[in-house]
N, C-alpha and C. Protein backbone atom coordinates (compact mmCIF):
# COMPACT_ATOMS: atom_id res chain seq x y z
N UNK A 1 21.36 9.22 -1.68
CA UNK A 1 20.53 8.30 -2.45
C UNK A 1 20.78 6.85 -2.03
N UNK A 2 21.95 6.54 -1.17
CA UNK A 2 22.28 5.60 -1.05
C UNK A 2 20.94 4.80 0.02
N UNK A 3 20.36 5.55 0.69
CA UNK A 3 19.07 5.26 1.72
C UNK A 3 18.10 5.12 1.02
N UNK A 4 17.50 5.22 -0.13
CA UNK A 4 16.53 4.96 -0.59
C UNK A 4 15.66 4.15 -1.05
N UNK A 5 16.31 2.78 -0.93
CA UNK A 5 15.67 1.40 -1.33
C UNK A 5 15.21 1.23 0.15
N UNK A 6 16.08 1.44 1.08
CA UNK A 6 15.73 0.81 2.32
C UNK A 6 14.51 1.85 3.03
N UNK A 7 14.85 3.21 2.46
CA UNK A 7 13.81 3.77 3.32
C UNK A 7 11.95 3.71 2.23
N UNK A 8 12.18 3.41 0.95
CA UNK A 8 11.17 2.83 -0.11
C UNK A 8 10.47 2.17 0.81
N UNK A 9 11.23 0.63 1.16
CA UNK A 9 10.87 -0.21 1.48
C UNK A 9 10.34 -0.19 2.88
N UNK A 10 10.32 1.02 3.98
CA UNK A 10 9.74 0.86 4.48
C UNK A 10 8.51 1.68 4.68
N UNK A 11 8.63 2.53 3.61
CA UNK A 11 7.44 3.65 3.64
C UNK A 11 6.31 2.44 3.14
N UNK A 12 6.98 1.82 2.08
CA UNK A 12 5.83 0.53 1.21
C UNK A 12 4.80 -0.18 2.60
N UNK A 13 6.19 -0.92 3.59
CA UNK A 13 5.85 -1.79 5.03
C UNK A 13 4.58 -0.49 5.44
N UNK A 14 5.08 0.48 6.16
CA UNK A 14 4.13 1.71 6.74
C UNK A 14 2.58 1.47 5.91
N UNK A 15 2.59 1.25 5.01
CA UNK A 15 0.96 1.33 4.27
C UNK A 15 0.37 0.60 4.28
N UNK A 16 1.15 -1.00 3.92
CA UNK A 16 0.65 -2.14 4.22
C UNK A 16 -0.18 -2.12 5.74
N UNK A 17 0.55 -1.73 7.04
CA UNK A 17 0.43 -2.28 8.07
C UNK A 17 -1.05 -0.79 8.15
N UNK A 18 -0.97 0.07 7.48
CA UNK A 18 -2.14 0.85 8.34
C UNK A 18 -3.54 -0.26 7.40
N UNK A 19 -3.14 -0.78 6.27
CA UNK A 19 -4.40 -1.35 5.52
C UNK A 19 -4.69 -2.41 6.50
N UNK A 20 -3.36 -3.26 6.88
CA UNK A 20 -3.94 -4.66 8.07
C UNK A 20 -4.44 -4.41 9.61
N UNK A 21 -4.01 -2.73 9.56
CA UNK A 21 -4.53 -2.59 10.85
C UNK A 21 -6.21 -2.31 10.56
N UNK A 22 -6.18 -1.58 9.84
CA UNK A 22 -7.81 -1.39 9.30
C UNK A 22 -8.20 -2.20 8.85
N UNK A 23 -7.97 -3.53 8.33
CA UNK A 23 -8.81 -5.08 8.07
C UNK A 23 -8.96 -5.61 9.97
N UNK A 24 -8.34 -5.44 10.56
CA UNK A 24 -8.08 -6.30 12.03
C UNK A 24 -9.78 -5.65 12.87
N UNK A 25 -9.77 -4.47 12.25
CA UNK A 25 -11.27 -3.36 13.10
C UNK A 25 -12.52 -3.51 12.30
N UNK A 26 -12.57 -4.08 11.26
CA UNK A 26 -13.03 -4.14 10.62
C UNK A 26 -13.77 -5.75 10.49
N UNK A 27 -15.47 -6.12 10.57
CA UNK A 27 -16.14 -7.39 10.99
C UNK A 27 -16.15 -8.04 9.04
N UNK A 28 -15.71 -9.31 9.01
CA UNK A 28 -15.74 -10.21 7.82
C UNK A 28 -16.90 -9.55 6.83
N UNK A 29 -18.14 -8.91 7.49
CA UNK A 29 -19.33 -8.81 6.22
C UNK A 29 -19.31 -7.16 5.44
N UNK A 30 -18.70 -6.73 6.74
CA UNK A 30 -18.02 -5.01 6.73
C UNK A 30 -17.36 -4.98 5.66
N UNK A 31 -16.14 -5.94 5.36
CA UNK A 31 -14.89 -5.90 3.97
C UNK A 31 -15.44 -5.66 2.98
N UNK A 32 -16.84 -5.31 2.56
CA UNK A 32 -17.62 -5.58 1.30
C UNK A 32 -18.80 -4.63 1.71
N UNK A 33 -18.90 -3.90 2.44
CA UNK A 33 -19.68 -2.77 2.44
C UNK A 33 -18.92 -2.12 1.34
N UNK A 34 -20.05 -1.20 0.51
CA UNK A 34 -19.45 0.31 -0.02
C UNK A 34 -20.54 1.08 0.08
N UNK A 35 -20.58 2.58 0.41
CA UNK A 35 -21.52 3.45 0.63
C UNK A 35 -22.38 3.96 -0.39
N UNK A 36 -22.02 3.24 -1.69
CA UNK A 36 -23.12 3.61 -2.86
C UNK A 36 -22.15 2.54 -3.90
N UNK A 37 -23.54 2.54 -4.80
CA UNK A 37 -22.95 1.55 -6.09
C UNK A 37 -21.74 1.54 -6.64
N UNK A 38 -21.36 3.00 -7.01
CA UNK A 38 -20.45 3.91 -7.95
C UNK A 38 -18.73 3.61 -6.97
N UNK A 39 -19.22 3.53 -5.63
CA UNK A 39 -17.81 2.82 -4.65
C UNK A 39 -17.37 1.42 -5.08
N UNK A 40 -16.37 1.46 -4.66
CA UNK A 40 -15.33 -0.02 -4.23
C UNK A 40 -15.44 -0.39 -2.92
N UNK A 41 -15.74 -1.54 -2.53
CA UNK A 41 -15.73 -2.06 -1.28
C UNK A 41 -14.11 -2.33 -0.70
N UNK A 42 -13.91 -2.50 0.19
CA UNK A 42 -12.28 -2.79 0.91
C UNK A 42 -12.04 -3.97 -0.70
N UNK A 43 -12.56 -5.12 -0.13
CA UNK A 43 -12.65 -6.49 -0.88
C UNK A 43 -11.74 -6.05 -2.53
N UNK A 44 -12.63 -5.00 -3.29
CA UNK A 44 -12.05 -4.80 -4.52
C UNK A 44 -11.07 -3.66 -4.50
N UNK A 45 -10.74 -2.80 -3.59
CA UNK A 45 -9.52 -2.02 -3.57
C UNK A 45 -8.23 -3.07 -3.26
N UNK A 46 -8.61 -4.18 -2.37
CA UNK A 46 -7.52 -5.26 -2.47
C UNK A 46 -7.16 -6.06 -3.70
N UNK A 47 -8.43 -6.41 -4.22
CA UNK A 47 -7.97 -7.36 -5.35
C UNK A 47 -6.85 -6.30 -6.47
N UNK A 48 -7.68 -5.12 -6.87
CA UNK A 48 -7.34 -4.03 -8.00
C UNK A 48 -5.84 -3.94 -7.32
N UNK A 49 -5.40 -3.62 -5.98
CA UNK A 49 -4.46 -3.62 -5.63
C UNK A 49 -3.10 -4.43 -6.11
N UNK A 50 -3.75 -5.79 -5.78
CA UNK A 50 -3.00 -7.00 -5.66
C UNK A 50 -2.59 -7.07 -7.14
N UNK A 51 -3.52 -6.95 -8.09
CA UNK A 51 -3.31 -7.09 -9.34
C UNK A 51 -2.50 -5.96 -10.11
N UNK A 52 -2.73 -4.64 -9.47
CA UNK A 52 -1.48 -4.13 -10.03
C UNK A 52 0.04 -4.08 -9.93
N UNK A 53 0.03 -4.97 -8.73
CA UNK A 53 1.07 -4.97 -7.80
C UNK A 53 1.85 -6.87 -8.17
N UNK A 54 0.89 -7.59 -8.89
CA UNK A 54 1.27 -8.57 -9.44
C UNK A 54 2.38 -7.98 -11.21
N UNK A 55 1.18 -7.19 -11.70
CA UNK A 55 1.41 -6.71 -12.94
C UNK A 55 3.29 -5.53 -12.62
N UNK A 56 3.09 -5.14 -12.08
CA UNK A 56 3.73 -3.94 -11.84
C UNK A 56 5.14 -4.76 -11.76
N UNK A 57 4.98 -5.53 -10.84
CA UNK A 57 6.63 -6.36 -9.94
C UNK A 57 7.33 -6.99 -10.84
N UNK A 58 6.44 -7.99 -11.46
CA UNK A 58 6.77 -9.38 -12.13
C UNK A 58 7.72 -8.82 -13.13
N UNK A 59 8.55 -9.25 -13.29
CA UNK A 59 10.03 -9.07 -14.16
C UNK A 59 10.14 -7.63 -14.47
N UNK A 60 10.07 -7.02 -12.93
CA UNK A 60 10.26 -5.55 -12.99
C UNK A 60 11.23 -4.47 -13.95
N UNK A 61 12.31 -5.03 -14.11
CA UNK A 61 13.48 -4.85 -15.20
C UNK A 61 13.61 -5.61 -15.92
N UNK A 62 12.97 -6.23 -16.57
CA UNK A 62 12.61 -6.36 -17.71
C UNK A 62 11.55 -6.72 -18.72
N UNK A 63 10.38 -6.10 -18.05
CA UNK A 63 9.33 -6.47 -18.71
C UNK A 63 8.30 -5.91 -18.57
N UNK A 64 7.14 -5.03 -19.21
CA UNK A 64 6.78 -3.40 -19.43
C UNK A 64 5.84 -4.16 -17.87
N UNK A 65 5.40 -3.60 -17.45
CA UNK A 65 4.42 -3.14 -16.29
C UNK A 65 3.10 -3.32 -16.59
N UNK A 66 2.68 -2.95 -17.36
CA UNK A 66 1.02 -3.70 -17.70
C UNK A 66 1.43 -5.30 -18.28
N UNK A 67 1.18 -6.00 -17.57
CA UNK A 67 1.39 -7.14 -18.31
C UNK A 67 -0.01 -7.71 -19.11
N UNK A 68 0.50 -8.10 -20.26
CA UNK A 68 -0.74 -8.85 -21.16
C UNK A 68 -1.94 -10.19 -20.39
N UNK A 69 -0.90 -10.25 -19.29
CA UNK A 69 -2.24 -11.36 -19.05
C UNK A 69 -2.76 -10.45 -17.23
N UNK A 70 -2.94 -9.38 -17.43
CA UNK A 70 -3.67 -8.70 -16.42
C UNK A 70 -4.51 -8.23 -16.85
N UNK A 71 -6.36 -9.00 -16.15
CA UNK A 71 -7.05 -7.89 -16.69
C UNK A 71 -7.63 -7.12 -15.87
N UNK A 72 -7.21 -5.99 -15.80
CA UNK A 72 -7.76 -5.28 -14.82
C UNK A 72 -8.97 -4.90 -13.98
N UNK A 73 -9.98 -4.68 -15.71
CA UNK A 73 -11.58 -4.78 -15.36
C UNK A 73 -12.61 -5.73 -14.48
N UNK A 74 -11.31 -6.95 -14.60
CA UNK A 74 -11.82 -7.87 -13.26
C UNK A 74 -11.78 -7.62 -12.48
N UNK A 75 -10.67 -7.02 -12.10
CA UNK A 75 -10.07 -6.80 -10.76
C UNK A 75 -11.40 -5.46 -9.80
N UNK A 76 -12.32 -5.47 -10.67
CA UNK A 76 -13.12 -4.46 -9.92
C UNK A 76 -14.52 -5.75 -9.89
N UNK A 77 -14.59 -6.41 -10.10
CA UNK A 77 -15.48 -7.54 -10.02
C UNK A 77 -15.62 -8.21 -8.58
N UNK A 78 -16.82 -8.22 -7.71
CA UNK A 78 -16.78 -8.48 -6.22
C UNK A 78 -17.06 -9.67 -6.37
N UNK A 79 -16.13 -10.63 -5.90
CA UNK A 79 -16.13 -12.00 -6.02
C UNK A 79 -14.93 -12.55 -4.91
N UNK A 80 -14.11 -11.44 -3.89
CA UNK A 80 -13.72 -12.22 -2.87
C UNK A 80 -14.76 -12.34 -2.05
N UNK A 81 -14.69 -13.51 -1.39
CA UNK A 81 -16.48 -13.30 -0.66
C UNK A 81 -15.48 -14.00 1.12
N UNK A 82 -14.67 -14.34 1.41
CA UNK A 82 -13.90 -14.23 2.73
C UNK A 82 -13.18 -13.53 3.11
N UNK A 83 -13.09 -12.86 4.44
CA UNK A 83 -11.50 -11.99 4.98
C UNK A 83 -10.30 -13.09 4.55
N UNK A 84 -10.63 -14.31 4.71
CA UNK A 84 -9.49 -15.18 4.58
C UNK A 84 -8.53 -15.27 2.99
N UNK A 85 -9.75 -15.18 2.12
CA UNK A 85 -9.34 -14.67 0.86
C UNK A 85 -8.84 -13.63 0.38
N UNK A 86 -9.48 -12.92 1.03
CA UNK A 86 -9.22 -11.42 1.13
C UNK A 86 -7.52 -11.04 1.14
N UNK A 87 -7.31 -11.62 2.41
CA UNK A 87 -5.85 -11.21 2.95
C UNK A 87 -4.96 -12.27 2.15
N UNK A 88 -5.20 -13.47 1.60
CA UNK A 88 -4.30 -14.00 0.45
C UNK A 88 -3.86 -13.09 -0.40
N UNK A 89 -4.77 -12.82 -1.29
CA UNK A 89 -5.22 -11.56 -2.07
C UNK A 89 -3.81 -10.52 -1.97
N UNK A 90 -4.02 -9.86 -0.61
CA UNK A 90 -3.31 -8.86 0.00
C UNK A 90 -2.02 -9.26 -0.15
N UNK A 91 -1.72 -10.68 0.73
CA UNK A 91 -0.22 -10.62 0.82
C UNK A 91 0.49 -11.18 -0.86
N UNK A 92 -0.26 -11.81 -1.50
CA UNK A 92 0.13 -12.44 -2.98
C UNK A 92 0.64 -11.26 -3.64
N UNK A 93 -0.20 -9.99 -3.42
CA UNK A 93 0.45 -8.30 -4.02
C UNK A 93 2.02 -8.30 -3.30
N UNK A 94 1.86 -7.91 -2.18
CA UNK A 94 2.41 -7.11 -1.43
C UNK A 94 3.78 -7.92 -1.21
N UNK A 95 3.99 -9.29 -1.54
CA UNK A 95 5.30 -10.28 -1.64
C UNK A 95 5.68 -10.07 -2.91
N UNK A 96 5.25 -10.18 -3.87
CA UNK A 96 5.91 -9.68 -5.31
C UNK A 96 6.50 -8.64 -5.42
N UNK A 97 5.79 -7.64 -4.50
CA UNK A 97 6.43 -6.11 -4.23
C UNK A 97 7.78 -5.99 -3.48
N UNK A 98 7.42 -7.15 -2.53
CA UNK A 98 9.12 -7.09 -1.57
C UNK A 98 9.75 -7.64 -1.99
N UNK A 99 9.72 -8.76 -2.59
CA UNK A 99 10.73 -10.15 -3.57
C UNK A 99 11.53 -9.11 -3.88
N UNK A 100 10.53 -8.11 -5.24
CA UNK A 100 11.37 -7.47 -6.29
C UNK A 100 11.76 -5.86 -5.49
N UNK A 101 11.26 -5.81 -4.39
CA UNK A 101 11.99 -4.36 -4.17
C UNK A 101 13.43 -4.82 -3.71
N UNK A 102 13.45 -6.25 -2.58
CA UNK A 102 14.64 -6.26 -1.77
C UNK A 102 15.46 -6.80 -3.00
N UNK A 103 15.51 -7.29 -3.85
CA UNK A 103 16.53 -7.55 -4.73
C UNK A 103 17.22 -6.39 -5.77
N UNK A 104 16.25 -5.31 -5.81
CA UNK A 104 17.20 -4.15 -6.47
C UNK A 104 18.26 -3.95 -5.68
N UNK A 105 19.51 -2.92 -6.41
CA UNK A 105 20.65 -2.22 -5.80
C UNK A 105 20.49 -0.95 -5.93
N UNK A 106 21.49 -0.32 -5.68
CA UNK A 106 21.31 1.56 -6.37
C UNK A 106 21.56 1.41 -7.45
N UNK A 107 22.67 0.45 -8.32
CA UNK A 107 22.55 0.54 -9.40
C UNK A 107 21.95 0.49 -10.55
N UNK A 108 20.62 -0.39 -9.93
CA UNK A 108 19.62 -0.56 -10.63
C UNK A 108 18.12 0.99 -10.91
N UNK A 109 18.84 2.02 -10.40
CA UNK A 109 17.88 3.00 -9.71
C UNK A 109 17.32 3.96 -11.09
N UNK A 110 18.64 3.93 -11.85
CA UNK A 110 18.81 5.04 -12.77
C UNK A 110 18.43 3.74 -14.37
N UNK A 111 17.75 2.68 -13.88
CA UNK A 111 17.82 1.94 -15.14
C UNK A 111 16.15 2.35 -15.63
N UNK A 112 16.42 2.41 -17.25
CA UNK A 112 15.00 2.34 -17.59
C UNK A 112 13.93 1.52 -17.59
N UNK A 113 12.23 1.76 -17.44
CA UNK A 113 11.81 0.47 -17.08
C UNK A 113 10.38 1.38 -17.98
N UNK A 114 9.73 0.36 -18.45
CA UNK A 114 8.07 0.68 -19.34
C UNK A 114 6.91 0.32 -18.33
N UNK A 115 6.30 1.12 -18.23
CA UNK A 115 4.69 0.70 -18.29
C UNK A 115 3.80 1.57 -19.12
N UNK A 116 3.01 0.20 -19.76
CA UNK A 116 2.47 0.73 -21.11
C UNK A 116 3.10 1.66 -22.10
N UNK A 117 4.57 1.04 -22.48
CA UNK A 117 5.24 2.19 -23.40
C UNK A 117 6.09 2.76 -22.52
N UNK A 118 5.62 3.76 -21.33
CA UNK A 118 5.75 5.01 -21.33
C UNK A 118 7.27 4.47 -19.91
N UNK A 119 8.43 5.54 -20.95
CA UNK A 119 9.65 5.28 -20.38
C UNK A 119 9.74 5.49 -18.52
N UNK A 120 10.53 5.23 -17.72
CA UNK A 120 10.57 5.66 -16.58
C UNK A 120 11.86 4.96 -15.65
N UNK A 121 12.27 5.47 -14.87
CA UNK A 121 13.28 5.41 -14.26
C UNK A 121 13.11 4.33 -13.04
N UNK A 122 13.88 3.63 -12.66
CA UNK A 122 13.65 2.78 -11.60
C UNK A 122 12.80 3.47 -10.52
N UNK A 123 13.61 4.52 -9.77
CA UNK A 123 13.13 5.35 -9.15
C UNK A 123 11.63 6.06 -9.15
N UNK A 124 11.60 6.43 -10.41
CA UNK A 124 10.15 6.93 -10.65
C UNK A 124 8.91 5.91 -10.06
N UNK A 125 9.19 4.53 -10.97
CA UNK A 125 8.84 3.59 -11.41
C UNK A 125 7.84 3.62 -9.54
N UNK A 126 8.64 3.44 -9.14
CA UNK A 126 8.43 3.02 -7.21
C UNK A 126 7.63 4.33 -6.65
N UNK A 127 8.08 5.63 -7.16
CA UNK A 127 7.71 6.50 -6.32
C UNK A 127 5.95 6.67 -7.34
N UNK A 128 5.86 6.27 -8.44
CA UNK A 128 4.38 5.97 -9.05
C UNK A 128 3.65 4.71 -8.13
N UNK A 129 4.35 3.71 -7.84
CA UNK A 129 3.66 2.93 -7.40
C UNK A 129 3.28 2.99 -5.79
N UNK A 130 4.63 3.79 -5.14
CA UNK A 130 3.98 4.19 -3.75
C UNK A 130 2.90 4.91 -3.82
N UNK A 131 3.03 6.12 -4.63
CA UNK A 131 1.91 7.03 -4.75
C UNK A 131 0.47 6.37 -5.12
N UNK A 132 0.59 5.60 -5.30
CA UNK A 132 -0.70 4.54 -5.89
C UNK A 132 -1.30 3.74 -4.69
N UNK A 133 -0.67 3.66 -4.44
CA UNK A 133 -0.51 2.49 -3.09
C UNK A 133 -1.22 3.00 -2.04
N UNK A 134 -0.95 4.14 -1.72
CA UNK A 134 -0.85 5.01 -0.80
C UNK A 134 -2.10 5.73 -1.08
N UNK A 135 -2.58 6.17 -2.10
CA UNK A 135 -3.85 6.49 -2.54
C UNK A 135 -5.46 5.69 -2.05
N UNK A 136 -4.81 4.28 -2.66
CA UNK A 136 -5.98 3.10 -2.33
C UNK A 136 -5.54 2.90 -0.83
N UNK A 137 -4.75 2.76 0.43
CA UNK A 137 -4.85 2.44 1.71
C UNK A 137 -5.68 3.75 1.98
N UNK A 138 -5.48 4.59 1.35
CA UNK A 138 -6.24 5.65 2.05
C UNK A 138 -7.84 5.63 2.02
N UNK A 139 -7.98 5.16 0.77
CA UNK A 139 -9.55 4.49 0.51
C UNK A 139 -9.71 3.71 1.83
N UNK A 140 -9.09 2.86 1.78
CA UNK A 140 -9.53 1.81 2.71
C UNK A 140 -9.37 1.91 3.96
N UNK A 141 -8.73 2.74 5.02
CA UNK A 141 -8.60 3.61 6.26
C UNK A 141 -9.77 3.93 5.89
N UNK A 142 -10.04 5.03 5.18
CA UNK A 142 -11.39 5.92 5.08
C UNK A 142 -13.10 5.35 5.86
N UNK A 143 -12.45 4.16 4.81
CA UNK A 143 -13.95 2.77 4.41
C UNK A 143 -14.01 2.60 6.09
N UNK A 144 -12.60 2.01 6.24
CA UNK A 144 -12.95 1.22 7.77
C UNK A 144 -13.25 2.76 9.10
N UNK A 145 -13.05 3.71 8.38
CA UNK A 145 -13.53 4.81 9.62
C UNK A 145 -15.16 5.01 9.41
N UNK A 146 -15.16 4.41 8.12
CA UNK A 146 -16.91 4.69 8.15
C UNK A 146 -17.88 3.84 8.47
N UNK A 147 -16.91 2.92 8.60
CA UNK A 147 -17.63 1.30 8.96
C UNK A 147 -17.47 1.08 10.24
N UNK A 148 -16.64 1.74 11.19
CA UNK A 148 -16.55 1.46 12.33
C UNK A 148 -16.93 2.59 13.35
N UNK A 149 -17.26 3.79 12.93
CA UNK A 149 -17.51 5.24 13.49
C UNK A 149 -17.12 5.87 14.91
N UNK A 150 -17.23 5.53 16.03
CA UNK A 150 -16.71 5.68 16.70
C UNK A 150 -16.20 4.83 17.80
N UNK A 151 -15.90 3.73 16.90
CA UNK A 151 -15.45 2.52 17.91
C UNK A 151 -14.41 2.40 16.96
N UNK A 152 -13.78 3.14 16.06
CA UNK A 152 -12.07 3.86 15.09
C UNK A 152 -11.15 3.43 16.27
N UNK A 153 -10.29 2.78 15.91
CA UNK A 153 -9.16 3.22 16.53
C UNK A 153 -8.35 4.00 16.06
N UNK A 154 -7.68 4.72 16.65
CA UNK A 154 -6.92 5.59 15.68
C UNK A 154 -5.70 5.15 14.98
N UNK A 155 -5.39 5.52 14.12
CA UNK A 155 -3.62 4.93 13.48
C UNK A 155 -2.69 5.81 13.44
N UNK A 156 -3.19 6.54 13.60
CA UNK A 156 -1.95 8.04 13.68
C UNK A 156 -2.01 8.48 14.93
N UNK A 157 -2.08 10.31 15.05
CA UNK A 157 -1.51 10.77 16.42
C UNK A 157 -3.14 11.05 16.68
N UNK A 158 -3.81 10.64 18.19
CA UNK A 158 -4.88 10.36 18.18
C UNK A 158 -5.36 11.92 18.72
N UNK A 159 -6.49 12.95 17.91
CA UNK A 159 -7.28 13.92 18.55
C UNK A 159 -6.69 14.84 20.06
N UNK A 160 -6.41 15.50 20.05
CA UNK A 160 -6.15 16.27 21.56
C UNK A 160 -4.75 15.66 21.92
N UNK A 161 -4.07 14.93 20.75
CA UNK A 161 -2.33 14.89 21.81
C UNK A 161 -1.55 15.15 21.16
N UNK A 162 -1.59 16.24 20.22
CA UNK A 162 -0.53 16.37 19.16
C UNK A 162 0.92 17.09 20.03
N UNK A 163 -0.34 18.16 20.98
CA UNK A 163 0.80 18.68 21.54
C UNK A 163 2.18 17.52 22.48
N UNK A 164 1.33 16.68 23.06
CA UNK A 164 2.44 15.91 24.07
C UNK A 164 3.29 14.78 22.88
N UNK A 165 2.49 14.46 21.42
CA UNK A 165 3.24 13.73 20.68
C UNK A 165 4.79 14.63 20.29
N UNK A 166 4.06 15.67 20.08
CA UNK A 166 5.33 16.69 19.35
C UNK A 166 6.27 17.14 20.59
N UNK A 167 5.74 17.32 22.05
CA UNK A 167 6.62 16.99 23.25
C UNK A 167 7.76 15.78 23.24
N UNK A 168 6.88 14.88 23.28
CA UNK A 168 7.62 13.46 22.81
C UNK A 168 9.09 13.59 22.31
N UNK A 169 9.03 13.98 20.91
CA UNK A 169 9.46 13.70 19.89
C UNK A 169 10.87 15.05 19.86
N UNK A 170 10.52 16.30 20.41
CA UNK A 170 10.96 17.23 20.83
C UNK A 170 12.86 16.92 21.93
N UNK A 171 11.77 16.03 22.69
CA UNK A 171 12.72 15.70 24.02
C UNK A 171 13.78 14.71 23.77
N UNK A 172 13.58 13.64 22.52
CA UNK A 172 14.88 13.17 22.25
C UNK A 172 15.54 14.00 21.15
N UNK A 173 16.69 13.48 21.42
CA UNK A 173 17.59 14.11 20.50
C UNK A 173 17.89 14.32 19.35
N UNK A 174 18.22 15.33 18.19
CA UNK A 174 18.23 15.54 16.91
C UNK A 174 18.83 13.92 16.46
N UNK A 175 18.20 13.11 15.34
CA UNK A 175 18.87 12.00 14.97
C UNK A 175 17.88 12.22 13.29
N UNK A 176 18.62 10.55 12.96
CA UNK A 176 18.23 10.31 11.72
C UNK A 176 17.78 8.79 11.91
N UNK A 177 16.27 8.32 11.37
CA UNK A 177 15.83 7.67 11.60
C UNK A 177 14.44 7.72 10.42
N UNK A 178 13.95 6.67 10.32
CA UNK A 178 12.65 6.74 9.50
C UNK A 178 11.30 6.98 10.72
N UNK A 179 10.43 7.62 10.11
CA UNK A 179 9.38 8.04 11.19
C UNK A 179 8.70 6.84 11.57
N UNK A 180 8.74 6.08 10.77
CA UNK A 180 7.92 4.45 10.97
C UNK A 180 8.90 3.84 11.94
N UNK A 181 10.27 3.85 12.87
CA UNK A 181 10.71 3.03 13.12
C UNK A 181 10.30 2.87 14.77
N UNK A 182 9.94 4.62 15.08
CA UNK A 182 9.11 4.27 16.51
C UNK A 182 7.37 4.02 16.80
N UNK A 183 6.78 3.39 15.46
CA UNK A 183 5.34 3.04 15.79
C UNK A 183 5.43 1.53 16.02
């Protein structure tokens, strides 16, 4: 357990970077496509993001997780209208998230923490919010594969090379390492 803040923290990094790699392929008027009304455009999976990720961090131990002055229902309101805003947006989340991840310890792992009431463990606390996290980049990979169709770059192991990736990976030696540390 003693690896687990550090390896948190970089599964967190890993999601971030596939969302900025999919903003980088992605043209300024594109960020705000959605394929029907009832969708979220990139634009508001960032803001909703950012804002839970403001709400979530901010006096993480000690202070419940929905915070009173978050309102969420905004946060689905399309009103970033720049990439430049956009990615403020992004990193204003995603620094509150590292402030307060790199300052936990292990000891802090097993402490109790609220959102909306409902009790939860440091630990939990993170592995809810990766899982969250990780949910909406996937939206937004998705968005930018549909927005870009076959001019995608890929972010993972690309079509027809799994075999020579898993060659790869085969040929060095049994170790311990995070899978993010050779992309």
């Amino acid at each position: 357990m003693n690896d687990y803040l550090p390896n948190v923290i970089k599964q967190f990094n890993y999601y971030k970077s596939l969302g900025e790699k999919t903003f980088l392929q992605v043209s300024e008027e594109k960020l705000f496509w959605k394929p029907n009304e009832e969708s979220n455009n990139m634009a508001i999976i960032v803001k909703h993001m950012s804002g839970n990720m403001l709400s979530r961090w901010t006096d993480f131990l000690t202070s419940d997780g929905e915070k009173d002055w978050r309102n969420r229902e905004a946060e689905f309101n399309n009103d970033i209208s720049t990439k430049e805003e956009l990615l403020l947006v992004w990193e204003k989340g995603w620094s509150c998230l590292f402030d307060t991840l790199t300052t936990l310890t292990h000891d802090d792992l097993s402490k109790e923490i609220y959102t909306r009431n409902m009790g939860h463990s440091v630990t939990e606390a993170i592995n809810r919010q990766l899982s969250h996290y990780a949910y909406h980049i996937g939206q937004i990979v998705f968005l930018g594969k549909l927005i870009t169709d076959s001019n995608w770059e890929i972010l993972s192991i690309p079509k027809g090379e799994s075999n020579n990736y898993n060659k790869n990976k085969f040929n060095k030696p049994k170790r311990k390492e995070h899978f993010t540390d050779d992309l």
